[in-house]
N, C-alpha and C. Protein backbone atom coordinates (compact mmCIF):
# COMPACT_ATOMS: atom_id res chain seq x y z
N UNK A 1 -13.61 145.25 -57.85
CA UNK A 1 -13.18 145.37 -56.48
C UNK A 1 -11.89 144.58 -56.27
N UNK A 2 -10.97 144.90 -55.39
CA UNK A 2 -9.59 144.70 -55.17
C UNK A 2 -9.67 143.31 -54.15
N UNK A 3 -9.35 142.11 -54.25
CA UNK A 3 -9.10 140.85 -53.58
C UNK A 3 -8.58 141.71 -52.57
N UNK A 4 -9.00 141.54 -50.80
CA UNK A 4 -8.56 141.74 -49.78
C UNK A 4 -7.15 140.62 -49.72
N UNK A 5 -6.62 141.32 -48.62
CA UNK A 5 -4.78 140.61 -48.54
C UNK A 5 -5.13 140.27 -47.37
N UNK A 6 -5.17 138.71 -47.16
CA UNK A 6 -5.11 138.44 -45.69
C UNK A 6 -3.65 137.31 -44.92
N UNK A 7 -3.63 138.01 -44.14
CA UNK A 7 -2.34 137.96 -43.51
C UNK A 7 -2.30 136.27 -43.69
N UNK A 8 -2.85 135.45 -42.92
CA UNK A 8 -2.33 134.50 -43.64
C UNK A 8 -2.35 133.43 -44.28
N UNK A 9 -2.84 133.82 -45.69
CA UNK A 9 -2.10 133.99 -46.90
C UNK A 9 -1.37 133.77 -47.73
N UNK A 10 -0.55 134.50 -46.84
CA UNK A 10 0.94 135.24 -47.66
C UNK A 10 1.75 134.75 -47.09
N UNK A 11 2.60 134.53 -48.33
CA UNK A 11 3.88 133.40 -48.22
C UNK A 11 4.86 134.27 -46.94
N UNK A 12 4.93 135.84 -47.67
CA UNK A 12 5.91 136.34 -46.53
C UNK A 12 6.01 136.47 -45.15
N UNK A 13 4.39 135.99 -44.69
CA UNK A 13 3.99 135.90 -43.84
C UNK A 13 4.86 135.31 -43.12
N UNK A 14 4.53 133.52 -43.51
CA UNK A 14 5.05 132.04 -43.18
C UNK A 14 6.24 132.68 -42.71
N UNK A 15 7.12 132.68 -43.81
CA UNK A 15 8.55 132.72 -43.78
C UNK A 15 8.92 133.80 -42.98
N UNK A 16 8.53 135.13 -42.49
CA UNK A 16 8.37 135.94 -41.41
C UNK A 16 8.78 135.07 -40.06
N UNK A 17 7.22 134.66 -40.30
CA UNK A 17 6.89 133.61 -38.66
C UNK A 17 7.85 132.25 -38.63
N UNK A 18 8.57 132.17 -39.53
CA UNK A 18 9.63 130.75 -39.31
C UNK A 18 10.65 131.20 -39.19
N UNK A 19 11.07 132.13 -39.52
CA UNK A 19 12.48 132.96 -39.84
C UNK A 19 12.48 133.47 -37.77
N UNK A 20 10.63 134.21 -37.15
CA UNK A 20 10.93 134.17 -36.05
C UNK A 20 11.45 133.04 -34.96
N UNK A 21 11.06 132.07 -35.40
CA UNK A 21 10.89 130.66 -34.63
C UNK A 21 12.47 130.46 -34.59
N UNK A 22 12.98 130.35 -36.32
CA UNK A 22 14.57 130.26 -35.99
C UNK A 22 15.00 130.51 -35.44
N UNK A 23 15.02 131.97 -35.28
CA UNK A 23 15.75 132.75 -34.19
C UNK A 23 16.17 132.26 -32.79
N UNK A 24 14.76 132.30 -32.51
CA UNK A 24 14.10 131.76 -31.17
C UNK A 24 15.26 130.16 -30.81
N UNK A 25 14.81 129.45 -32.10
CA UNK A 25 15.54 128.22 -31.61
C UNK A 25 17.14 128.31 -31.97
N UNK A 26 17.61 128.98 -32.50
CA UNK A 26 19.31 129.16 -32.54
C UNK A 26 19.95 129.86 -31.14
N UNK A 27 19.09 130.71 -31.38
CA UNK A 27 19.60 131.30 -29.96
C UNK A 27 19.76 130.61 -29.04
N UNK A 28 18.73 129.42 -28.26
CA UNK A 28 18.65 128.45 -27.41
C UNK A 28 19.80 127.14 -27.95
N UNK A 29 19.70 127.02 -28.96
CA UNK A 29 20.84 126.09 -29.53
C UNK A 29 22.30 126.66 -29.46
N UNK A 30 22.22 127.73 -29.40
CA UNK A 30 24.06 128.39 -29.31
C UNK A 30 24.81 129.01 -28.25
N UNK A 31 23.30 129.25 -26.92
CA UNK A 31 23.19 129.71 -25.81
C UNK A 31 24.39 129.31 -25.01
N UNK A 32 25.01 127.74 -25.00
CA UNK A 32 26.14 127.55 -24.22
C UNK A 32 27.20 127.49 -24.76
N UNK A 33 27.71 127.94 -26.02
CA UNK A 33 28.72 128.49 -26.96
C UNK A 33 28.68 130.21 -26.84
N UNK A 34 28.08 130.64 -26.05
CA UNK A 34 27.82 132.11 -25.87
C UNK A 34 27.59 132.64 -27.89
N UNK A 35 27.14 132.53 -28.56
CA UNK A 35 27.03 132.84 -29.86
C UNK A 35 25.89 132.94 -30.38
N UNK A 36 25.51 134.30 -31.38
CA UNK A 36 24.31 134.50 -31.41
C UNK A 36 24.15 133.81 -33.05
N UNK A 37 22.95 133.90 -33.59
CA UNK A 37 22.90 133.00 -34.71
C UNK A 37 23.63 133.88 -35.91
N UNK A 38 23.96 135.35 -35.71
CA UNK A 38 24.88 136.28 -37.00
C UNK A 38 26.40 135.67 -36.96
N UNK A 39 27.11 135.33 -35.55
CA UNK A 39 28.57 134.98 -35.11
C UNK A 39 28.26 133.85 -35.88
N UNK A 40 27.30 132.69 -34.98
CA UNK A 40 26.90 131.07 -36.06
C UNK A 40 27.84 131.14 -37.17
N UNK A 41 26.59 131.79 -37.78
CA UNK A 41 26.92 131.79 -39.56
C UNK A 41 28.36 132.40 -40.09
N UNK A 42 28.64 133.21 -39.29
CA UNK A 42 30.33 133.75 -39.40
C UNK A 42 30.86 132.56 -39.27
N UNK A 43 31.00 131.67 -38.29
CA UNK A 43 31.57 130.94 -37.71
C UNK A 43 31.64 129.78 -39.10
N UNK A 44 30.49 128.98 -39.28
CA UNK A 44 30.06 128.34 -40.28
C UNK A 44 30.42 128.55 -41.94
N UNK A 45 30.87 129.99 -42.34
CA UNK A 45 31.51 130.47 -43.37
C UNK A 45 32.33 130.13 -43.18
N UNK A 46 33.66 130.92 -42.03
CA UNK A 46 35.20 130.68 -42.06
C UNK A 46 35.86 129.05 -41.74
N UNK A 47 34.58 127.74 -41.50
CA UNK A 47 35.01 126.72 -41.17
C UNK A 47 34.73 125.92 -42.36
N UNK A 48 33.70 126.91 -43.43
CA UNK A 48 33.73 126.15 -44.70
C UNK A 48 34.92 126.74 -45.78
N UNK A 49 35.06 128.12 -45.66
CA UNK A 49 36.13 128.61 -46.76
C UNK A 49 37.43 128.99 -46.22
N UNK A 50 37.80 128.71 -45.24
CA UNK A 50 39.12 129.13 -44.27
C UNK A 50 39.47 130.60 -44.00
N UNK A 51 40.59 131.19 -43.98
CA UNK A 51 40.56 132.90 -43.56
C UNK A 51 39.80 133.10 -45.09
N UNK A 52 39.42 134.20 -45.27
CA UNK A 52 38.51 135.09 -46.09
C UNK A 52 38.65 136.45 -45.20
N UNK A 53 38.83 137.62 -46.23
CA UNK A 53 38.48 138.97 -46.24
C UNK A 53 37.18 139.29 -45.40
N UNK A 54 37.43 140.39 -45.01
CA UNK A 54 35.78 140.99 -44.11
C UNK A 54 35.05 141.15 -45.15
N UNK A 55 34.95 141.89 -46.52
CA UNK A 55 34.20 141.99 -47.60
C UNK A 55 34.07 140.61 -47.81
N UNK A 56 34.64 139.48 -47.96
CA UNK A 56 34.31 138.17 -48.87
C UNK A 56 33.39 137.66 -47.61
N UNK A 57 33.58 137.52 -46.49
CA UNK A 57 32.76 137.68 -45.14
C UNK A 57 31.48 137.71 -45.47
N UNK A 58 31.42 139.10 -46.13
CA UNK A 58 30.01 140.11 -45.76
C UNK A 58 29.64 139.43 -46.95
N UNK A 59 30.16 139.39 -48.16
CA UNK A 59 29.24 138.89 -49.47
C UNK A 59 29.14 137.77 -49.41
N UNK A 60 29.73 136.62 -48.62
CA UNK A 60 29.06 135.58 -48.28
C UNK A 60 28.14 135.02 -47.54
N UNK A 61 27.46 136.01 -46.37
CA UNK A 61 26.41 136.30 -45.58
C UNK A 61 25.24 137.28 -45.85
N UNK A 62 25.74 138.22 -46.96
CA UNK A 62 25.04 138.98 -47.40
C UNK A 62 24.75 139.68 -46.01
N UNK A 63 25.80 140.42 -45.62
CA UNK A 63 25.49 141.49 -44.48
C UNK A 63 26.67 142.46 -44.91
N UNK A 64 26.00 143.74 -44.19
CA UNK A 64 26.63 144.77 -44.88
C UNK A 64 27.51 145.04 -43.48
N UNK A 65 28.75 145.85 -43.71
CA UNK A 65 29.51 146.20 -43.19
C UNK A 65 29.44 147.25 -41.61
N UNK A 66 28.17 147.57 -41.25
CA UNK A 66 27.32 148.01 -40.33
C UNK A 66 27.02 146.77 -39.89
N UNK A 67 26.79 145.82 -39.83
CA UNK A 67 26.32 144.62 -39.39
C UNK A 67 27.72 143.74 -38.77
N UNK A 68 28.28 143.80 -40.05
CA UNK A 68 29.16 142.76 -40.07
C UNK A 68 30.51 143.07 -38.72
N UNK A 69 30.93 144.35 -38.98
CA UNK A 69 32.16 144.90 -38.05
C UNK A 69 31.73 145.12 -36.50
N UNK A 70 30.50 144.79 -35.84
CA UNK A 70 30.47 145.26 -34.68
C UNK A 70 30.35 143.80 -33.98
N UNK A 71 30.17 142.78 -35.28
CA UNK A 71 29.79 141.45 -34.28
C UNK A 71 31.22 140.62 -34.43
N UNK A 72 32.28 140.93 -36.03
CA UNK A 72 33.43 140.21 -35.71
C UNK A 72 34.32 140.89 -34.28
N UNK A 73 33.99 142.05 -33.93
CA UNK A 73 34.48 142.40 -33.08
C UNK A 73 34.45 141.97 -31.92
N UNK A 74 32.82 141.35 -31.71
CA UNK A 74 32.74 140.87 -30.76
C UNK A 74 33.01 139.38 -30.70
N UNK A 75 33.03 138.31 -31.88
CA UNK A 75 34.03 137.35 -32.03
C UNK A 75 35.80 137.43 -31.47
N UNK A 76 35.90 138.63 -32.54
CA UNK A 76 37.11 138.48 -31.72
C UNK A 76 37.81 138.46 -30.15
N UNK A 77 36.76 139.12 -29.72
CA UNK A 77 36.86 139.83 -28.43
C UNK A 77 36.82 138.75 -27.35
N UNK A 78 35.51 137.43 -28.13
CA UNK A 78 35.38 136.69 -27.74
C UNK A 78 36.16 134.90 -27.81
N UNK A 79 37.20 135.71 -28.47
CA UNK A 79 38.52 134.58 -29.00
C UNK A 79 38.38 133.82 -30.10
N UNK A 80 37.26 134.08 -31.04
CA UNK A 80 36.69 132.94 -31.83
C UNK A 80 37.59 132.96 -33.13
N UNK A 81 37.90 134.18 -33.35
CA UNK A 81 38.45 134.82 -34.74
C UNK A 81 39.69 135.70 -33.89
N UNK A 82 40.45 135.93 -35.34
CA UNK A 82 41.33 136.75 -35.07
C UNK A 82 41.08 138.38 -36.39
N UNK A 83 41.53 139.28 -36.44
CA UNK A 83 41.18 139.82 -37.96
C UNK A 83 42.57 140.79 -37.98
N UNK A 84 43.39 140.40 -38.61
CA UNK A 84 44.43 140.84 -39.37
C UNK A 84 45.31 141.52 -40.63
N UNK A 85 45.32 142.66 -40.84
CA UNK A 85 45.91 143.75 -41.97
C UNK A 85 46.47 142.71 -43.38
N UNK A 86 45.82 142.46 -44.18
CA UNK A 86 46.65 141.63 -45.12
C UNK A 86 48.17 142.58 -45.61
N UNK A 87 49.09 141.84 -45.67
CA UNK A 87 50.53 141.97 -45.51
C UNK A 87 50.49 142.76 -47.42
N UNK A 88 49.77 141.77 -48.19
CA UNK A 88 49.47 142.53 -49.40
C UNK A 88 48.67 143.53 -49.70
N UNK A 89 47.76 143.73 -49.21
CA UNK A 89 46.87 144.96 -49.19
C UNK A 89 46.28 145.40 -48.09
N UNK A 90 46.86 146.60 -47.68
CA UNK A 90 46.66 147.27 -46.84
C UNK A 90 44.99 147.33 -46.20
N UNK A 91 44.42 147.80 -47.23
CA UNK A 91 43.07 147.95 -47.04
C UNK A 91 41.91 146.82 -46.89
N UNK A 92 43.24 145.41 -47.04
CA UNK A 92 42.18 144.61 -46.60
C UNK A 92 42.09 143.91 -45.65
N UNK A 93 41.27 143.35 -44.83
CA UNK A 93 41.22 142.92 -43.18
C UNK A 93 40.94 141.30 -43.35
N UNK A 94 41.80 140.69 -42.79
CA UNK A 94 41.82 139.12 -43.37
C UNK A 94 40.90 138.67 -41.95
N UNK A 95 40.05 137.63 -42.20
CA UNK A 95 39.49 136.97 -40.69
C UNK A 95 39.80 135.94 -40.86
N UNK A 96 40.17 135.15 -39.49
CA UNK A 96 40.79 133.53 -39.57
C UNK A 96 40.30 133.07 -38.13
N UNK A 97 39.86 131.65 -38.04
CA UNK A 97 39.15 131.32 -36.93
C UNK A 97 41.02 130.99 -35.94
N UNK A 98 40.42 131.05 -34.86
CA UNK A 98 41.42 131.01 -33.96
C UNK A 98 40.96 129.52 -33.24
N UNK A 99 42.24 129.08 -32.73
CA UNK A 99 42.45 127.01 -32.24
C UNK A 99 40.89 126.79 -31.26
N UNK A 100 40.57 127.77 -30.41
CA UNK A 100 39.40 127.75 -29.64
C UNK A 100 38.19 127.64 -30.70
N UNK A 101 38.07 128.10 -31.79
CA UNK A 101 37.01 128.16 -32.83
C UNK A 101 37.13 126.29 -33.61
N UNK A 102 38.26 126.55 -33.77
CA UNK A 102 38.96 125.16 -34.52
C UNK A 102 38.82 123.68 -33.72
N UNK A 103 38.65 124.29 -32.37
CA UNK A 103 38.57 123.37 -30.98
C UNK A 103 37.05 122.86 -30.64
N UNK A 104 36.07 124.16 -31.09
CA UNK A 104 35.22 124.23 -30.49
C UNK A 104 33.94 123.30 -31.68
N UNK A 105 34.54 123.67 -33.22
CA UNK A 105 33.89 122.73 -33.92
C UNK A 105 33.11 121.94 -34.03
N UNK A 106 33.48 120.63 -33.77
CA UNK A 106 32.83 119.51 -33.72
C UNK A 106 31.41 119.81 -32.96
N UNK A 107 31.84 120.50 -31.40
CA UNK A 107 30.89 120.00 -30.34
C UNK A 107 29.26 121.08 -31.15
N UNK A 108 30.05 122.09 -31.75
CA UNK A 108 28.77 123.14 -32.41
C UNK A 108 27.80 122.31 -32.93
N UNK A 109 28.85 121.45 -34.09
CA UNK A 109 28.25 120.85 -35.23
C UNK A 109 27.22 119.93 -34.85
N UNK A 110 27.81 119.04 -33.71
CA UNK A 110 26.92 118.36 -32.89
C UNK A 110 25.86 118.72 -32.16
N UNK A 111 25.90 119.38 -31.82
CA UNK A 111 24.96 120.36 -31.25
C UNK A 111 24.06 120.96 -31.94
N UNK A 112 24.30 121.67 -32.41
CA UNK A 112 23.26 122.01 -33.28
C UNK A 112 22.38 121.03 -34.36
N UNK A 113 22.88 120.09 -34.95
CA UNK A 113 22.78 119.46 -35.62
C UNK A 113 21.52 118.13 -35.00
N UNK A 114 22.13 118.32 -33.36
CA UNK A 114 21.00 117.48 -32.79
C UNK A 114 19.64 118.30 -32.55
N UNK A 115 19.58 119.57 -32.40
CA UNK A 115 18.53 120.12 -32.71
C UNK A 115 17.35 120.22 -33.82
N UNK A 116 18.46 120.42 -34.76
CA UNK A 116 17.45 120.41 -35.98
C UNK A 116 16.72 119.00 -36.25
N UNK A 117 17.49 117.89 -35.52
CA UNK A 117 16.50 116.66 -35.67
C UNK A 117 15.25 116.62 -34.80
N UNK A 118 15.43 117.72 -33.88
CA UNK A 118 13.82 118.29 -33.46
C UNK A 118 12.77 118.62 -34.01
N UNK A 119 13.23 118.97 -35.26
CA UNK A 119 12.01 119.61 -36.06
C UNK A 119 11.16 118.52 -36.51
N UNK A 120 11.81 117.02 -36.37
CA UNK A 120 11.02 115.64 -37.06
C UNK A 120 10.68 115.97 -38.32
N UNK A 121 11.39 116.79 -39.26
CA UNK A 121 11.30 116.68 -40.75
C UNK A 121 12.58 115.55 -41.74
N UNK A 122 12.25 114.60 -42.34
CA UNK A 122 12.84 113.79 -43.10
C UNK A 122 13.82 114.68 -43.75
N UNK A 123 15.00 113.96 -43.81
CA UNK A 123 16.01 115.21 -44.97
C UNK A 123 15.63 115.36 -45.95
N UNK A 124 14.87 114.31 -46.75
CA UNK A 124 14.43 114.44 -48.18
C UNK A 124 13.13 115.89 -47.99
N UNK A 125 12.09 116.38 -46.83
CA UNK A 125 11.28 117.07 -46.93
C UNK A 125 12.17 118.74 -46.18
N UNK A 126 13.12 118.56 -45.80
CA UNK A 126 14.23 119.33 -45.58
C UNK A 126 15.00 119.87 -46.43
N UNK A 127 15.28 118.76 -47.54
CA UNK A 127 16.08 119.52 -48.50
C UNK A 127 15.06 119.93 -49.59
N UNK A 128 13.61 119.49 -49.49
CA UNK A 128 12.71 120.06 -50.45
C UNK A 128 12.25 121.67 -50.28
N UNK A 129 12.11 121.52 -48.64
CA UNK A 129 12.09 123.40 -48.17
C UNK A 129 13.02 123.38 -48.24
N UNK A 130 14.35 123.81 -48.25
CA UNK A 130 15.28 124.43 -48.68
C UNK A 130 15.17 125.29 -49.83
N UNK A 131 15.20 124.12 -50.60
CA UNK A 131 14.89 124.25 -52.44
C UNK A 131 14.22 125.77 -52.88
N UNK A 132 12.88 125.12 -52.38
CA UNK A 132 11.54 126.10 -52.39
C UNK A 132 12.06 127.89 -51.62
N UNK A 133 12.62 127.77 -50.88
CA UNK A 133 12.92 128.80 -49.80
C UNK A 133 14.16 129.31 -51.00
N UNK A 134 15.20 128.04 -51.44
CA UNK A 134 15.99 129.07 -52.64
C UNK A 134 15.35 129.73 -53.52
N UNK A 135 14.48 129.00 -54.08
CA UNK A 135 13.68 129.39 -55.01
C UNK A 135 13.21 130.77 -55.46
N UNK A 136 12.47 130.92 -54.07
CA UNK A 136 11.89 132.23 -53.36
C UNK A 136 12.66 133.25 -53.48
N UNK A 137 14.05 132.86 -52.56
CA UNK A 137 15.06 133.79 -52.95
C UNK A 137 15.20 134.63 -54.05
N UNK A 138 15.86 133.79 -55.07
CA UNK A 138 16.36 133.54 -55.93
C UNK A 138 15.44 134.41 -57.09
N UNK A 139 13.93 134.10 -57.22
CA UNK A 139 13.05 135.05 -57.38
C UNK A 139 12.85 136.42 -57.00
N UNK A 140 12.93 136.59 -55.80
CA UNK A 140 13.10 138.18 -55.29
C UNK A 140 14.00 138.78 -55.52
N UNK A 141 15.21 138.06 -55.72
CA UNK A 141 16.55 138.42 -56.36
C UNK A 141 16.66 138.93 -57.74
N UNK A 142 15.71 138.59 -58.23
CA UNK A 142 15.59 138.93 -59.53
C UNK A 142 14.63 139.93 -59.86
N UNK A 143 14.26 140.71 -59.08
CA UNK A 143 13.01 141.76 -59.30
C UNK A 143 13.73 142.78 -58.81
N UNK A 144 14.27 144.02 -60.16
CA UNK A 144 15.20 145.20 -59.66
C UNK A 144 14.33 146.06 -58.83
N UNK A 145 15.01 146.39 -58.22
CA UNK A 145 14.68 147.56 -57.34
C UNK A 145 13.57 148.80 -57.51
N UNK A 146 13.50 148.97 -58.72
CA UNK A 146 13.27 150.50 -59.69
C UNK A 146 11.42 149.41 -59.72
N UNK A 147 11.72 147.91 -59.87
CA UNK A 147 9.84 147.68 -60.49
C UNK A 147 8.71 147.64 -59.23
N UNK A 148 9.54 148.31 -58.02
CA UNK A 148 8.60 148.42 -57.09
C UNK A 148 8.26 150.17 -56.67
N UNK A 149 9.09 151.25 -57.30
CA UNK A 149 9.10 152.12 -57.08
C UNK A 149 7.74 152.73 -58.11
């Protein structure tokens, strides 16, 4: 007889139901930056690697180009970014944070940053889920496509 699957369980569960909670709490954390937690992480890329390509963008967020082009748009729209024709290649779309993004920095970092000390987890048990959560990744990452078909 087949071990019943009970919901919870399962790891994907957890990480489901924390991944919801994130949400929940970024959103409330970015609420007076008008920014949702996809812009965030835009934001958080181009202030760690400077202008970058919309493709170097997307493969550094791992969002696909359906995702990615309707929200720099709305960055831009929203002054955060600028996105500009590279002068060398036509076909490629450069993104660069704009002085309001560059301005707005610090207070994010702060901000947000005072949140996550909400969670009352030690950095050392913080950077241990992390780890574990790469881990995970990093594992699923490695199981082609074709061994679930």
């Amino acid at each position: 007889m087949v071990k019943p699957i009970l919901l919870d369980e399962q790891l994907c569960f957890s990480i489901y139901k924390a991944q919801k909670q994130y949400n929940h709490f970024y959103a409330q954390a970015l609420s007076q930056f008008k920014l949702t937690y996809p812009q965030y992480i835009t934001l958080l890329s181009l202030y760690e690697h400077g202008t970058m390509s919309v493709k170097e963008v997307g493969q550094t967020l791992a969002l696909d180009s359906g995702t990615l082009t309707p929200l720099m748009k709305r960055l831009e729209k929203d002054g955060w970014i600028t996105r500009t024709r590279s002068k060398e290649d036509e076909r490629r779309v450069d993104v660069a944070l704009t002085q309001k993004a560059l301005d707005e920095r610090d207070a994010i970092f702060e901000h947000v940053g005072s949140c996550t000390e909400m969670m009352n987890l030690s950095q050392s048990d913080y950077n241990a889920i992390k780890l574990q959560v790469d881990t995970v990744d990093a594992h699923l990452s490695a199981i082609p496509d074709t061994a679930l078909s």
